[in-house]
Structures are given as C-alpha cells and as structure tokens.
C-alpha atoms as a PDB file:
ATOM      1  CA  UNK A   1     -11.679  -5.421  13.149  1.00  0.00           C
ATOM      2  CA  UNK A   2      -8.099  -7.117  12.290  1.00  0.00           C
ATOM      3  CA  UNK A   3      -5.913  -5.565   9.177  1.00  0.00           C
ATOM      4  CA  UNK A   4      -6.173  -8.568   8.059  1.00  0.00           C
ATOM      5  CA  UNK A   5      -9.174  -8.720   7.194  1.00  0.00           C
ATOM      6  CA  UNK A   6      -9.253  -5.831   4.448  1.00  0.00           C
ATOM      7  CA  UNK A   7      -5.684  -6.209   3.478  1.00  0.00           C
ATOM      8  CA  UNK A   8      -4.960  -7.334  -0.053  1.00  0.00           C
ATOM      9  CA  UNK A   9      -2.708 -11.207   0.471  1.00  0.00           C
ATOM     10  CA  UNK A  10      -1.367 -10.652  -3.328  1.00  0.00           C
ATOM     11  CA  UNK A  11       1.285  -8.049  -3.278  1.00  0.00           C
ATOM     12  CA  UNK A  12       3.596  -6.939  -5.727  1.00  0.00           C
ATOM     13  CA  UNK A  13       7.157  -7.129  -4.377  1.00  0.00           C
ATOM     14  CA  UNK A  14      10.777  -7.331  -5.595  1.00  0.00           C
ATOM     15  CA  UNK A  15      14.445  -7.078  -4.567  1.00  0.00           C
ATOM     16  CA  UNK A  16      16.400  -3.926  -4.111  1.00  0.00           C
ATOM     17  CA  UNK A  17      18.545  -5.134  -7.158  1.00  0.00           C
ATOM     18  CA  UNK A  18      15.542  -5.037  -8.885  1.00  0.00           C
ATOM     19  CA  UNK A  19      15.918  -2.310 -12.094  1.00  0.00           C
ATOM     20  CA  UNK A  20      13.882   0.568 -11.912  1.00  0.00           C
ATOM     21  CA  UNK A  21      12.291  -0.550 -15.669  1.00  0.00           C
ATOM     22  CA  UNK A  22      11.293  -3.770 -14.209  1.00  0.00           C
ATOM     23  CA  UNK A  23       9.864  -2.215 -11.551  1.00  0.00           C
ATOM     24  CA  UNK A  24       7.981   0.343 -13.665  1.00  0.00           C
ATOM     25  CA  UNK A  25       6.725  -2.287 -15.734  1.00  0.00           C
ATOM     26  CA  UNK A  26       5.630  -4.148 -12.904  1.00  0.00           C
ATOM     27  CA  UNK A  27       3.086  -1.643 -11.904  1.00  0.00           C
ATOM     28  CA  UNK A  28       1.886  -1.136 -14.980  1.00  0.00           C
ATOM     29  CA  UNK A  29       1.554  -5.166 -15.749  1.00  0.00           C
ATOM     30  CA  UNK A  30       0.043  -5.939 -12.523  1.00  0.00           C
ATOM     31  CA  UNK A  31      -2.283  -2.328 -12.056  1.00  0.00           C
ATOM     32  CA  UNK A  32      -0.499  -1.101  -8.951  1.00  0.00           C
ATOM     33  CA  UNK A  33       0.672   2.128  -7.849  1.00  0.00           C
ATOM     34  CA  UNK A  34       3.405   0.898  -5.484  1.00  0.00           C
ATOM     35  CA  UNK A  35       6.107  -2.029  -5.292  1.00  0.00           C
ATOM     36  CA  UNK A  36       6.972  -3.464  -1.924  1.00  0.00           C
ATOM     37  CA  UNK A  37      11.040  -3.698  -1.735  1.00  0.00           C
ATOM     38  CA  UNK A  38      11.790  -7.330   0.232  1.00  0.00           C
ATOM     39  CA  UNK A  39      14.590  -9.015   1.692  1.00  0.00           C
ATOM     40  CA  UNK A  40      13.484 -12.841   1.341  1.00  0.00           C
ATOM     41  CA  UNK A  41      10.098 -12.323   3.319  1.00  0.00           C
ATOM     42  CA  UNK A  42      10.824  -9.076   4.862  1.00  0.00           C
ATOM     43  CA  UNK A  43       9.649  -6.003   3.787  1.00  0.00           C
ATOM     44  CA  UNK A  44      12.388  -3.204   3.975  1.00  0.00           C
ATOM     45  CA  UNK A  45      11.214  -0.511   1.336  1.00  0.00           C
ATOM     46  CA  UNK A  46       8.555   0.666  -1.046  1.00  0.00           C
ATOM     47  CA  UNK A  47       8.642   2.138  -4.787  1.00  0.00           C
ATOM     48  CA  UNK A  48       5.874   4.012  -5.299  1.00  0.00           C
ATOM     49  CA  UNK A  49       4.731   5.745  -8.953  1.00  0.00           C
ATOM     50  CA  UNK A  50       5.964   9.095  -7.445  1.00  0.00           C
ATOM     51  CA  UNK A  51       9.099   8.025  -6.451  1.00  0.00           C
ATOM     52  CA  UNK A  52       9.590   6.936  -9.686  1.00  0.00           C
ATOM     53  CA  UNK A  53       8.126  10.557 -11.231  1.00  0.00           C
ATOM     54  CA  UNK A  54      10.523  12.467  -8.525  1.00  0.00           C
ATOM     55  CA  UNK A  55      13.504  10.199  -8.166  1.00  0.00           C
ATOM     56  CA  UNK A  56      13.857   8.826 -11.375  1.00  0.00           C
ATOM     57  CA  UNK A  57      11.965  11.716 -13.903  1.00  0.00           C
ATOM     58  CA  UNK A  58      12.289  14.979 -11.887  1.00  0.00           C
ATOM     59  CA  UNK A  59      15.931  14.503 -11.153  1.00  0.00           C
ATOM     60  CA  UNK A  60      16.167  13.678 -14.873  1.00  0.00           C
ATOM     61  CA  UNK A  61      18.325  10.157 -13.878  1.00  0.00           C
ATOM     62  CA  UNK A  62      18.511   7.306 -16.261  1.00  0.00           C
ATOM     63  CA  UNK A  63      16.079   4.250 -15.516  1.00  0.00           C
ATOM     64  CA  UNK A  64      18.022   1.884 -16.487  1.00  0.00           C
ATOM     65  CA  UNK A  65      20.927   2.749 -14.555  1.00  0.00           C
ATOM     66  CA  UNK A  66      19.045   3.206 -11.133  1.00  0.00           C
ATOM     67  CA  UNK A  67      17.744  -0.025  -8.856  1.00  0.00           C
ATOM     68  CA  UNK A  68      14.605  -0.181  -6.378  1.00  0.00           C
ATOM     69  CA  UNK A  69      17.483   0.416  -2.905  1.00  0.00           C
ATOM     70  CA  UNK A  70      18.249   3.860  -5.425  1.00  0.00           C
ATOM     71  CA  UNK A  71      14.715   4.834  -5.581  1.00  0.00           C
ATOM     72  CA  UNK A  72      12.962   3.231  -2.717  1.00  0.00           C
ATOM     73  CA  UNK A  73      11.836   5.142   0.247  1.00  0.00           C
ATOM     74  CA  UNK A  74      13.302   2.822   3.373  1.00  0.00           C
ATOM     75  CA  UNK A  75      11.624   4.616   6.571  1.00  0.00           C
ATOM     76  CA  UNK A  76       9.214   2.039   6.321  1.00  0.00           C
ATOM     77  CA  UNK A  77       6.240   1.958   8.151  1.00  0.00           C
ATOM     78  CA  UNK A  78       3.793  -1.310   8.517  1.00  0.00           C
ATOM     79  CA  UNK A  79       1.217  -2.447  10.178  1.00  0.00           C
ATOM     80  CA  UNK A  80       0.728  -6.273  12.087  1.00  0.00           C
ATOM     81  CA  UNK A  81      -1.913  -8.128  10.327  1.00  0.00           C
ATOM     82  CA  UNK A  82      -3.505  -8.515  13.805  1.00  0.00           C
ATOM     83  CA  UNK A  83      -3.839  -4.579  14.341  1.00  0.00           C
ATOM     84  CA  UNK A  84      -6.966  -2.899  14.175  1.00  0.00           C
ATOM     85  CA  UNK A  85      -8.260  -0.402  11.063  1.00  0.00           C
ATOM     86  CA  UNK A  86      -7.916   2.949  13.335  1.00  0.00           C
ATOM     87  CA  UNK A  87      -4.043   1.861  14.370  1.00  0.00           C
ATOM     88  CA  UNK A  88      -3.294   1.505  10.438  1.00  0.00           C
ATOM     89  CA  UNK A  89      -5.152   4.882   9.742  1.00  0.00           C
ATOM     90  CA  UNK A  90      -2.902   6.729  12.454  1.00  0.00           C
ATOM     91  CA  UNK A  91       0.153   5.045  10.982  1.00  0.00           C
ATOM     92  CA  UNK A  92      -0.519   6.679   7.664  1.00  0.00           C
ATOM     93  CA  UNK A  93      -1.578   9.861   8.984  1.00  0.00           C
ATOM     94  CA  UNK A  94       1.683  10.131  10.947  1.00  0.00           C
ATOM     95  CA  UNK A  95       3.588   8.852   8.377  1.00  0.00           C
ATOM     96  CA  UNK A  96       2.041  10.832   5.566  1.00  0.00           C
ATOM     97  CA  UNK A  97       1.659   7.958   3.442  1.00  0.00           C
ATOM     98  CA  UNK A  98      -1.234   6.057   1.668  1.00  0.00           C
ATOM     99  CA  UNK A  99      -0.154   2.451   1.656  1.00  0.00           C
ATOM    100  CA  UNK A 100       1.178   0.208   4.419  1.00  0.00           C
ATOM    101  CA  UNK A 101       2.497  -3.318   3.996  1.00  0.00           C
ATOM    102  CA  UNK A 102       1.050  -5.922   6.419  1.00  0.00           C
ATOM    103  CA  UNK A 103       3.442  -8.009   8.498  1.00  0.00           C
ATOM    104  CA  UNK A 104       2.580 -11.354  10.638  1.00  0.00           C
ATOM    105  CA  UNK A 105       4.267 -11.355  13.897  1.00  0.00           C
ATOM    106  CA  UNK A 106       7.656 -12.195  12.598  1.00  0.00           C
ATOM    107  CA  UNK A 107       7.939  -9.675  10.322  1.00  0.00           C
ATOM    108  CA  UNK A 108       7.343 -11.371   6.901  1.00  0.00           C
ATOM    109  CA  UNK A 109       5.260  -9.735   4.694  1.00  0.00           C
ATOM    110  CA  UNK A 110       1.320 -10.727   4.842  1.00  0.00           C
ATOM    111  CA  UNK A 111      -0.159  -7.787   2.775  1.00  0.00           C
ATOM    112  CA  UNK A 112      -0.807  -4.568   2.030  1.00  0.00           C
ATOM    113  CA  UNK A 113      -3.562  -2.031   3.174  1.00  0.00           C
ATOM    114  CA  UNK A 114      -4.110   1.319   0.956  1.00  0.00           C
ATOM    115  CA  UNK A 115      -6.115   4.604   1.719  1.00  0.00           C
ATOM    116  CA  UNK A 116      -8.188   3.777  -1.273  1.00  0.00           C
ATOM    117  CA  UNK A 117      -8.976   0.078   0.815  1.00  0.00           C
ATOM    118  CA  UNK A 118     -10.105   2.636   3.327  1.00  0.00           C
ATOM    119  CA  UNK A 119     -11.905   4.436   1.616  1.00  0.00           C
ATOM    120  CA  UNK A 120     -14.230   1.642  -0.357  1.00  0.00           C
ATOM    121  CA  UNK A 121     -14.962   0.309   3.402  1.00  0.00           C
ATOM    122  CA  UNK A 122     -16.143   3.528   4.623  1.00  0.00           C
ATOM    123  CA  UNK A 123     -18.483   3.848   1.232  1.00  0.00           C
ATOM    124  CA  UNK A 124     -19.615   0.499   1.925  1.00  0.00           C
ATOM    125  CA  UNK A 125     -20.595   1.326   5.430  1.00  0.00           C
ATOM    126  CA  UNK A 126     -22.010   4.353   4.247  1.00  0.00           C
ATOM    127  CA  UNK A 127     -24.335   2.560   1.706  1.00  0.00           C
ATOM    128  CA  UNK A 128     -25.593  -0.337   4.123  1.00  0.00           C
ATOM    129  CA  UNK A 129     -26.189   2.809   6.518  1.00  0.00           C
ATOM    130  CA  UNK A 130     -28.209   4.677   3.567  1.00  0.00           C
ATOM    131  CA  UNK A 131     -30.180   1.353   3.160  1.00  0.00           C
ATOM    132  CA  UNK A 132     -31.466   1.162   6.951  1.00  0.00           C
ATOM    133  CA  UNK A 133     -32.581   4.930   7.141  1.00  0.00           C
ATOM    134  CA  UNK A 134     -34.585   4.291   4.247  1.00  0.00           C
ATOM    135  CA  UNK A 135     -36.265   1.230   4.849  1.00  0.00           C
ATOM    136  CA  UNK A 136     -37.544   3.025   7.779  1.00  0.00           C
ATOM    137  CA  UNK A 137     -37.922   6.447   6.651  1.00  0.00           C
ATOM    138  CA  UNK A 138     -41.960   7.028   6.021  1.00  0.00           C
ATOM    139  CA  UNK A 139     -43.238   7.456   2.954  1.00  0.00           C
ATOM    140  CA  UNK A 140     -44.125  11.212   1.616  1.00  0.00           C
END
C-alpha cells in the first residue's frame, strides 16, 4: 500500500526565516509536534518540539533571536508519496527519526507520515484481526 494513502495532505510548514516563537506557537496552535522547513514547495528541513527543547532551551539561546535554518535539522529524509509503508518504516529506522515528509515525484511536498500514523494502522489491523478470531472462536 502507497504512502499516500496514510499520509496526512495538511502539513504544517514555514520558511527558514521563520522565528523560532512563530514556530513554537505554530505547534501549539495547530497540535503538532513538528514543523516542516520549505523552500516554495520543497521541503528542506524540519523543527521538531525537541529541537526546540535542545537547540533553543538546553543551550539556554534566546527564541526570539534564533530562526527555523538556526534550529532546524537539514539531513532530511522523505519518503515519495508512491512508496510503500515498509520503505517509509526503514527510512525512519535508519534515520532514527519518527516523522517523514511526503514528496510527489518532483520533490514538492505532498505530506507527512509519523510513527504514531504507524502505529494507529497496526492497532487497526490488530482489532479487525481480533474481530475474525472471535467470530469464529467456539463458544465455552
């Protein structure tokens, strides 16, 4: 099954001029633990809620001197919205992250697929399994 087809389309994004305030304020607004960093339609970074507790917090900076490109982690790794579920799982594995922005074949940015999306497919699965072993489980 294509990325696509569990990937969230509504992603929070900004620019790397973006202040780290904004950015923090963002998350909060919208509910979201992460900020994808774009140039026009491109994805090129990521602000997550710890980079903001490490970057910003641990390293006792000011926020409102600092901008997403100062915080951001840029070794981006993605996943094609065409890709299958196991490809995206080994990306974050390798990568040792938990959420991957989607990309169509150009490049642009289509989405973004979290462990926790992972995880809610796998309970799903789980349930509908649970539901066929006991329809034809015998009584006691």
């Amino acid at each position: 099954m294509p990325v696509e087809n569990l990937a969230r389309s509504e992603v929070v994004t900004a620019e790397t001029s973006a202040d780290v305030t904004d950015i923090a304020s963002r998350m909060d607004d919208e509910g979201v633990g992460s900020v994808v960093i774009t140039d026009g339609d491109e994805p090129t970074g990521i602000v997550t809620d710890r980079d903001l507790a490490i970057r910003v917090v641990g390293e006792g900076s000011d926020p409102s001197e600092l901008t997403a490109e100062d915080v951001m982690s840029d070794d981006l790794t993605t996943v094609q919205e065409s890709e299958g579920f196991y490809t995206a799982a080994e990306r974050m594995a390798d990568a040792g992250v938990r959420r991957l922005p989607v990309t169509r074949d150009g490049g642009d940015l289509a989405g973004i697929i979290t462990a926790d999306d992972f995880t809610e497919l796998l309970a799903d699965e789980q349930a509908q399994l649970s539901t066929i072993i006991q329809a034809q489980r015998p009584e006691y």
